[in-house]
C-alpha atoms as a PDB file:
ATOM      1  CA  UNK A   1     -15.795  34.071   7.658  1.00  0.00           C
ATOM      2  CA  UNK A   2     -17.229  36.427   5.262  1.00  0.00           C
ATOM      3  CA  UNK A   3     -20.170  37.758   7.450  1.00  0.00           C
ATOM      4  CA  UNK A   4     -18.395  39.315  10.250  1.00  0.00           C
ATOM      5  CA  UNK A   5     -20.309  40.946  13.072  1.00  0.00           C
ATOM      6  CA  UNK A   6     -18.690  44.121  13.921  1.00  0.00           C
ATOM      7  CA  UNK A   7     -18.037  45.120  17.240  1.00  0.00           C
ATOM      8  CA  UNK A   8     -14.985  47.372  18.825  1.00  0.00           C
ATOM      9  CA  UNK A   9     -13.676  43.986  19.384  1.00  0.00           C
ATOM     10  CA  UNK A  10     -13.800  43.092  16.069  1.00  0.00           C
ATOM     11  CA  UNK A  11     -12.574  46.127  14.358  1.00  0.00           C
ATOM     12  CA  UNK A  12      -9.974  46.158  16.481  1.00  0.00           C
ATOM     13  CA  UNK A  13      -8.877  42.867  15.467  1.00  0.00           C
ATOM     14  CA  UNK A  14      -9.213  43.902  12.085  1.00  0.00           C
ATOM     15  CA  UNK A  15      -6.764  46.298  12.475  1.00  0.00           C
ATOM     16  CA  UNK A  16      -4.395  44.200  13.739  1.00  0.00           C
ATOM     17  CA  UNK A  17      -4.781  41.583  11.142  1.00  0.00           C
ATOM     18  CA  UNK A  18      -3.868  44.317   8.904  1.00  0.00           C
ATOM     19  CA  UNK A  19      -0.825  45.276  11.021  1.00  0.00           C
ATOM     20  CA  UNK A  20      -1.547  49.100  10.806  1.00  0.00           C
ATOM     21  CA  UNK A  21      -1.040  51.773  13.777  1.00  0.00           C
ATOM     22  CA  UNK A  22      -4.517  53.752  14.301  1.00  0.00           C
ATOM     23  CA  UNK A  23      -3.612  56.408  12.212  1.00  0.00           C
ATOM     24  CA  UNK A  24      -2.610  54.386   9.220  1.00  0.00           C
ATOM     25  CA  UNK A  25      -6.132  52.409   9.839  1.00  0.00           C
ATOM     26  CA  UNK A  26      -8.177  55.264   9.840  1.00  0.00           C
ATOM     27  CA  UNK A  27      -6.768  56.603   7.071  1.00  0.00           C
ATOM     28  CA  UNK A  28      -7.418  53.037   5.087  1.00  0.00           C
ATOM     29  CA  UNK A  29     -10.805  53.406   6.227  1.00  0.00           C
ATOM     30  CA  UNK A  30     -12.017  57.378   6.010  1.00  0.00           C
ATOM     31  CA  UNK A  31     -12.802  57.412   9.496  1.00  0.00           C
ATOM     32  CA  UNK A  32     -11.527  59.422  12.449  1.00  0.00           C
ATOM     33  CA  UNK A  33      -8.568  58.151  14.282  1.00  0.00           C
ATOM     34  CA  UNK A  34     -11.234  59.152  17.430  1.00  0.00           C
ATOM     35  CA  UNK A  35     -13.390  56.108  15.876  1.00  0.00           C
ATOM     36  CA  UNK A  36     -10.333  53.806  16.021  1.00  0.00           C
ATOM     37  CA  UNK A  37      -9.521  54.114  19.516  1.00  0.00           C
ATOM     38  CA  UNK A  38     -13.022  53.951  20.327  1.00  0.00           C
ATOM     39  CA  UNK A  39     -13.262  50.396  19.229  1.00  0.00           C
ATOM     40  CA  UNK A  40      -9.793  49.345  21.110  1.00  0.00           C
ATOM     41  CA  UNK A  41     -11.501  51.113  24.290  1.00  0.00           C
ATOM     42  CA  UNK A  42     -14.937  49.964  24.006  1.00  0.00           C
ATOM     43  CA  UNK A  43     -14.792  46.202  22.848  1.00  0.00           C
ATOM     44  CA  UNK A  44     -18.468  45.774  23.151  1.00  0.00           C
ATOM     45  CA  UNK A  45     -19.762  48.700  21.184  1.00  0.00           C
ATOM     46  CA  UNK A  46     -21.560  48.237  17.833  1.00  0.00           C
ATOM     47  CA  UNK A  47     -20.108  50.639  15.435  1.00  0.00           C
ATOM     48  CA  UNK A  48     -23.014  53.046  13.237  1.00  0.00           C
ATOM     49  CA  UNK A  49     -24.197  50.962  10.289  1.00  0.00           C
ATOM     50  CA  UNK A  50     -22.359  53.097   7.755  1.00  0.00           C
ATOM     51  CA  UNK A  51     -19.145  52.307   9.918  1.00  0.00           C
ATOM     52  CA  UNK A  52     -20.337  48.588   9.556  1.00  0.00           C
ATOM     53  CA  UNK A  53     -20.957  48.712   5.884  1.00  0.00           C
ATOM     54  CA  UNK A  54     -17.047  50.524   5.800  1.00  0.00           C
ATOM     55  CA  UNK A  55     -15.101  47.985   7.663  1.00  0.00           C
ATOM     56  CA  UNK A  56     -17.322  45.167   5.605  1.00  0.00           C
ATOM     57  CA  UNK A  57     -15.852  46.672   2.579  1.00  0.00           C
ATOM     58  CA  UNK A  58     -11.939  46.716   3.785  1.00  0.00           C
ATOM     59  CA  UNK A  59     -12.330  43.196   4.840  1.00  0.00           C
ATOM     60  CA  UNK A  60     -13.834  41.587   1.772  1.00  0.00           C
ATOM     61  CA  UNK A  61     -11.081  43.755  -0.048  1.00  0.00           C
ATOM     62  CA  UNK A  62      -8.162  42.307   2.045  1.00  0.00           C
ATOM     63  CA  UNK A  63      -5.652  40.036   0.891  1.00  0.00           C
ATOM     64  CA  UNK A  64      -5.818  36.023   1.813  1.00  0.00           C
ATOM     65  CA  UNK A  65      -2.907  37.143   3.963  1.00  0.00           C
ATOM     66  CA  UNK A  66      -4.730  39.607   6.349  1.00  0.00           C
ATOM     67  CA  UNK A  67      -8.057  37.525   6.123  1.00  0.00           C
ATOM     68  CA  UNK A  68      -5.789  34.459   7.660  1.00  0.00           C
ATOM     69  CA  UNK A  69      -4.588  36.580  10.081  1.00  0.00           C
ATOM     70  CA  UNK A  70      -7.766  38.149  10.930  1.00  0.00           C
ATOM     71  CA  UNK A  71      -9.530  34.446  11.321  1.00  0.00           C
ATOM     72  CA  UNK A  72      -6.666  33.308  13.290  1.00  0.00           C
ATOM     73  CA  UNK A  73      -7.093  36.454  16.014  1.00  0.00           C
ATOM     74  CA  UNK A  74     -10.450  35.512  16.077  1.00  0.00           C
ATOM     75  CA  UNK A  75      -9.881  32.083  16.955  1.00  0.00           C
ATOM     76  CA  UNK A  76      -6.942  32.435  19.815  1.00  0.00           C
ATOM     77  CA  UNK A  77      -9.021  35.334  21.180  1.00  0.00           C
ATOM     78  CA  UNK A  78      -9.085  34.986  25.138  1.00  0.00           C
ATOM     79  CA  UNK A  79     -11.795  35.886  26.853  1.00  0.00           C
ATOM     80  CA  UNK A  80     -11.646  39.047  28.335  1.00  0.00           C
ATOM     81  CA  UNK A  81     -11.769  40.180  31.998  1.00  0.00           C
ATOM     82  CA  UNK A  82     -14.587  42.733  33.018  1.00  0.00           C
ATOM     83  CA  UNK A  83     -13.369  46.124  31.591  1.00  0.00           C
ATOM     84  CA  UNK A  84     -12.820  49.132  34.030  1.00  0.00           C
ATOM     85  CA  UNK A  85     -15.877  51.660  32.934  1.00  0.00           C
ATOM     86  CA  UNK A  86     -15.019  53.365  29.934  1.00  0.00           C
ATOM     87  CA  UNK A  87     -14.267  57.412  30.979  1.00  0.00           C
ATOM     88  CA  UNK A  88     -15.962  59.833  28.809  1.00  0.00           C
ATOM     89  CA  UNK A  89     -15.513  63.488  29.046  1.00  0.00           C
ATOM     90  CA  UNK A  90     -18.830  65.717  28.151  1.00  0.00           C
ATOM     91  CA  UNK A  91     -19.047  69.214  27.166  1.00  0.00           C
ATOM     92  CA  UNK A  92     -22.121  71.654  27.703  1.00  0.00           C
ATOM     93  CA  UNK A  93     -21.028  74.443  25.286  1.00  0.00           C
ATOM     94  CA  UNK A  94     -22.978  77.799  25.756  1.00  0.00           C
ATOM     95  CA  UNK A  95     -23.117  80.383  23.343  1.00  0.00           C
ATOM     96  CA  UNK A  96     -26.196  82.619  24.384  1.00  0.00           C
ATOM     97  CA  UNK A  97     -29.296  81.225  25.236  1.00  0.00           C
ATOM     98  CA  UNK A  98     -28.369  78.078  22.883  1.00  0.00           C
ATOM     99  CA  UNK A  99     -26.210  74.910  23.933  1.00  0.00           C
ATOM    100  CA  UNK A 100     -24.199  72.674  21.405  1.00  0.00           C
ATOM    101  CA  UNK A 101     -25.669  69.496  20.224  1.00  0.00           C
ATOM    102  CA  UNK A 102     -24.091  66.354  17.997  1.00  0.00           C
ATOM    103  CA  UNK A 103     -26.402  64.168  16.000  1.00  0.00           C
ATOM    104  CA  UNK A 104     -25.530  60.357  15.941  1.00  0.00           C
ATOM    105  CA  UNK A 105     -27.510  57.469  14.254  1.00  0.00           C
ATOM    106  CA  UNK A 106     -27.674  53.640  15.501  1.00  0.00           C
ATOM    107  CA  UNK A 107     -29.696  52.045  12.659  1.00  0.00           C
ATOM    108  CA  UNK A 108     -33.398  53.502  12.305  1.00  0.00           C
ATOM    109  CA  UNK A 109     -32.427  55.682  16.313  1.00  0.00           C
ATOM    110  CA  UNK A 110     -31.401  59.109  16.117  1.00  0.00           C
ATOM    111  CA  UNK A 111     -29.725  60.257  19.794  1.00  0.00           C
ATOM    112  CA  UNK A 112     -29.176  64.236  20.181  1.00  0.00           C
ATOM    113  CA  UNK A 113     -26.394  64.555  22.304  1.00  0.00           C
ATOM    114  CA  UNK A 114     -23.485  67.109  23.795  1.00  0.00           C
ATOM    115  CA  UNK A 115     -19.872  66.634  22.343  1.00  0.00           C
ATOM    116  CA  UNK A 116     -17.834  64.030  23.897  1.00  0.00           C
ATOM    117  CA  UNK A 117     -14.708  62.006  23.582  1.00  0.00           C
ATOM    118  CA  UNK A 118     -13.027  59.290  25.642  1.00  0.00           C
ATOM    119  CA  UNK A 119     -10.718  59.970  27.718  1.00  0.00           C
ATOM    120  CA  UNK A 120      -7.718  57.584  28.260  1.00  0.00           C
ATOM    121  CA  UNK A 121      -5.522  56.781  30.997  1.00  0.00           C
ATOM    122  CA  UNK A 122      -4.393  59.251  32.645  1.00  0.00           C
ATOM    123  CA  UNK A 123      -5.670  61.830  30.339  1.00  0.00           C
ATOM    124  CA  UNK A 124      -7.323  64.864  31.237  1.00  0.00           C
ATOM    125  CA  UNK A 125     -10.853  65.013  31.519  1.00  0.00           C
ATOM    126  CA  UNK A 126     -11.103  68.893  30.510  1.00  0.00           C
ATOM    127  CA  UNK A 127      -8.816  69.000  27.720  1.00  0.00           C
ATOM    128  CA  UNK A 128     -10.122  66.178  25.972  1.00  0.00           C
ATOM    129  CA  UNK A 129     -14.055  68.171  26.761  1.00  0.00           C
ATOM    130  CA  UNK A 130     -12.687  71.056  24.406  1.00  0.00           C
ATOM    131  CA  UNK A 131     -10.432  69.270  22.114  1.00  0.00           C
ATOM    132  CA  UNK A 132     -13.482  67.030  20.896  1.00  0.00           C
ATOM    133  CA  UNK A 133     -15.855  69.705  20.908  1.00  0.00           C
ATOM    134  CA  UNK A 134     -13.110  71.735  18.631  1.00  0.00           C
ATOM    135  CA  UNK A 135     -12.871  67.848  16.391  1.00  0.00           C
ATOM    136  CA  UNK A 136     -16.649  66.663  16.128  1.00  0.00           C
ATOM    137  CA  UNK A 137     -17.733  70.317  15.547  1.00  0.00           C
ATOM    138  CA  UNK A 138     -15.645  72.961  14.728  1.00  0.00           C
ATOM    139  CA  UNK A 139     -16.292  75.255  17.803  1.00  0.00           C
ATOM    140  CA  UNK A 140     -13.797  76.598  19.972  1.00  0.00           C
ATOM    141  CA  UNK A 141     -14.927  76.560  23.500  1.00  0.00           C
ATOM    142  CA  UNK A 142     -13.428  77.007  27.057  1.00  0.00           C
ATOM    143  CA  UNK A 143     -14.033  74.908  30.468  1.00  0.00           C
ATOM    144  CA  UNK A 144     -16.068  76.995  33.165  1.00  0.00           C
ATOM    145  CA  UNK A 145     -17.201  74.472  35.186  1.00  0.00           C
ATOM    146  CA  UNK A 146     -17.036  70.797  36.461  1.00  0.00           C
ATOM    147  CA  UNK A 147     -20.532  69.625  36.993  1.00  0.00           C
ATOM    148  CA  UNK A 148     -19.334  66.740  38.567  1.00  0.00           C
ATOM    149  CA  UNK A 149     -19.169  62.825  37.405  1.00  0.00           C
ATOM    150  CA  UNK A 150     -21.310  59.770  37.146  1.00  0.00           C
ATOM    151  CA  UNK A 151     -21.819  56.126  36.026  1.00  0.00           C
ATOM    152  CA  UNK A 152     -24.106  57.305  32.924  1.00  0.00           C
ATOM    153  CA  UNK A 153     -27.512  54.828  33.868  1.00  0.00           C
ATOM    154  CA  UNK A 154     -27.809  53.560  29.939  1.00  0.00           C
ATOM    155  CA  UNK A 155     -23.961  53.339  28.314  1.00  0.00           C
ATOM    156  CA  UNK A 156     -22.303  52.214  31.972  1.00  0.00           C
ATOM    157  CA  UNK A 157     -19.682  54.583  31.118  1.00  0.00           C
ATOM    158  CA  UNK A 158     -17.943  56.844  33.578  1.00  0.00           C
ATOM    159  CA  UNK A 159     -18.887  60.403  32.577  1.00  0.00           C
ATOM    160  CA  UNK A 160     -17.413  63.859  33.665  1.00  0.00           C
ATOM    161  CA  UNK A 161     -19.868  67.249  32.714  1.00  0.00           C
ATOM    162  CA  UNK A 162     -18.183  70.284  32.063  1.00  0.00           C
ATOM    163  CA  UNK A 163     -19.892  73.585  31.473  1.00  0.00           C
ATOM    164  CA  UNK A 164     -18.129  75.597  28.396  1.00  0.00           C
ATOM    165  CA  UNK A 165     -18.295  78.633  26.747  1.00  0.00           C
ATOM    166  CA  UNK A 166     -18.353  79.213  23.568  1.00  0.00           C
ATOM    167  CA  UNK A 167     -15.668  81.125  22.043  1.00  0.00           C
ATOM    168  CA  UNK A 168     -15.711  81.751  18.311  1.00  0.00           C
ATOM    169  CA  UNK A 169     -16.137  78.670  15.504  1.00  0.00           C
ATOM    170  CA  UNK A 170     -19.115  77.818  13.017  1.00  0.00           C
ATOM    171  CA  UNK A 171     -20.627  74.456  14.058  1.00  0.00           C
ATOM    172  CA  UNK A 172     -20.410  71.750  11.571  1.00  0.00           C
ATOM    173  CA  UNK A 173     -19.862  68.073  11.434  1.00  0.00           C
ATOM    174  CA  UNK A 174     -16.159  67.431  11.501  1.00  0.00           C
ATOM    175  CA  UNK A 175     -16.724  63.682  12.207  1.00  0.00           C
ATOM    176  CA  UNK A 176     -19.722  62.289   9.641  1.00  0.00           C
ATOM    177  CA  UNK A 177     -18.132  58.566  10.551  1.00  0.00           C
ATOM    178  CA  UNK A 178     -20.077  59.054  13.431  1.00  0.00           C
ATOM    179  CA  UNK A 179     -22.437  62.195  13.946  1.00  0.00           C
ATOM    180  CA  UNK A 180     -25.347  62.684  11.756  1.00  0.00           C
ATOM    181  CA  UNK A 181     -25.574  66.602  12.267  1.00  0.00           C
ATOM    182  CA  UNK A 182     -24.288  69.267  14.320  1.00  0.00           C
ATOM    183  CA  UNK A 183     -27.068  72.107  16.066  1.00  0.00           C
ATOM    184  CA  UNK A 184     -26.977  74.905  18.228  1.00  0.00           C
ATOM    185  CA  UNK A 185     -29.982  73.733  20.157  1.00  0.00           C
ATOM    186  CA  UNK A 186     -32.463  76.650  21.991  1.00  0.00           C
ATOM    187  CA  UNK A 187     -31.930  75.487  25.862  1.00  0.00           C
ATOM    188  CA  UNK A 188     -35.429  76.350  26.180  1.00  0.00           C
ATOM    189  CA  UNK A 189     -36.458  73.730  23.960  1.00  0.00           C
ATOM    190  CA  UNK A 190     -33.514  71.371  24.769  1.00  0.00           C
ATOM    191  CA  UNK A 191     -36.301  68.663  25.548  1.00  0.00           C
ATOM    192  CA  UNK A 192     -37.422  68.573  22.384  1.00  0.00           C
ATOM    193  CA  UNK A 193     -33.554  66.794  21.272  1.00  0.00           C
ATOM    194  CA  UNK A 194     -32.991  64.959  24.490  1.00  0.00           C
ATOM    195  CA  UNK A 195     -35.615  63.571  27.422  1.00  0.00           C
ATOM    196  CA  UNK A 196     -35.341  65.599  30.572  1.00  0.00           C
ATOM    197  CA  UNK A 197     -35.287  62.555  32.299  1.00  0.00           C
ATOM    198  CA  UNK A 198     -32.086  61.521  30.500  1.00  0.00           C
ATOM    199  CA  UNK A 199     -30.101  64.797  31.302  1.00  0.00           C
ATOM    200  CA  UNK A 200     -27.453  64.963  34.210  1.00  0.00           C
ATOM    201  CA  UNK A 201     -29.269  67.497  36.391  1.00  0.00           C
ATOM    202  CA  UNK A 202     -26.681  69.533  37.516  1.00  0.00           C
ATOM    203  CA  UNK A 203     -26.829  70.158  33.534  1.00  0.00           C
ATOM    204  CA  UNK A 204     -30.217  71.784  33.550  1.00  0.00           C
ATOM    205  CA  UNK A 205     -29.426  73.872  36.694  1.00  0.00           C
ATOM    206  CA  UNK A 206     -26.726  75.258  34.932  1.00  0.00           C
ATOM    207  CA  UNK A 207     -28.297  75.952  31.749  1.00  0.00           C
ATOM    208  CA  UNK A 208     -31.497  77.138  33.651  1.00  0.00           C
ATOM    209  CA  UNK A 209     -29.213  79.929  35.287  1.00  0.00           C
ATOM    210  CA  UNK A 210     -28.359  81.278  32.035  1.00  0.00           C
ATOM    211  CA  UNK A 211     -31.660  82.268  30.128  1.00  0.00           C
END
């Protein structure tokens, strides 16, 4: 089994094969911790091609023990039952007349984005807004607003918008496992990073208010 196709599924099992809690498998790997539970949460996503190119690297380095195990996993693995949509907390961060973008690459696609991080059960929607802003990019911010929520149209995920300010922090990439770059994007020119058409619109009224 030497070409594996990574998913979250299959990192996942990976990290069971090697019998390590999250932490200890993102430190084995260099990645966040944020990265790990991603992949138990989101079994179907297809980690960046760097992410690929680390978890390729742990497995062909792992003993015959934690290959065998990993095989096995692979081979008992159940199907699984439709997954409740994945909850992801979004934060609009506002610092003037710019807003707070994150950078992340999927092969030859770059996607400008807001900060976000899953939340999970029973977590809180708001904290987890600021606390990943504060991770992927080194800005403090605080929740103003709830926007409101929706199934995002492209990812299927369950999405909450809150609108932030900005409260002191340089922006920089605290997470290169998985962001590309960091900006503080103009919100006049926010179409230039990401499509109108793609934006929550309760997103653009609130930005719109503030220039």
């Amino acid at each position: 089994m030497d070409n594996v196709q990574w998913t979250g599924q299959t990192a996942a099992r990976l990290q069971d094969a090697f019998e390590m809690t999250q932490e200890q498998f993102a430190g084995k790997l260099g990645v966040s911790v944020r990265s790990v539970a991603a992949w138990r949460a989101s079994p179907t996503m297809v980690p960046q091609p760097e992410t690929q190119r680390i978890l390729d690297t742990a497995y062909r380095r792992a003993g015959d023990a934690v290959r065998r195990r990993f095989i096995h996993l692979s081979r008992i693995a159940a199907p699984q039952p439709e997954a409740q949509a994945l909850r992801v907390a979004i934060a609009v961060v506002r610092r003037n007349g710019d807003v707070l973008l994150v950078c992340r690459q999927d092969g030859d696609d770059i996607a400008w984005q807001f900060p976000a991080g899953i939340v999970k059960p029973g977590g809180s929607p708001s904290k987890v807004a600021v606390r990943e802003t504060l991770d992927e990019t080194g800005v403090h911010c605080l929740v103003r607003e709830h926007l409101g929520e929706r199934l995002h149209p492209r990812t299927r995920a369950m999405c909450d918008y809150f609108v932030c300010d900005y409260v002191h922090g340089e922006a920089v990439n605290g997470d290169a496992s998985e962001n590309v770059a960091v900006a503080w994007a103009p919100i006049r020119e926010l179409s230039r990073f990401i499509p109108a058409d793609r934006i929550y619109p309760p997103i653009l009224d609130a930005l719109e208010a503030t220039v």
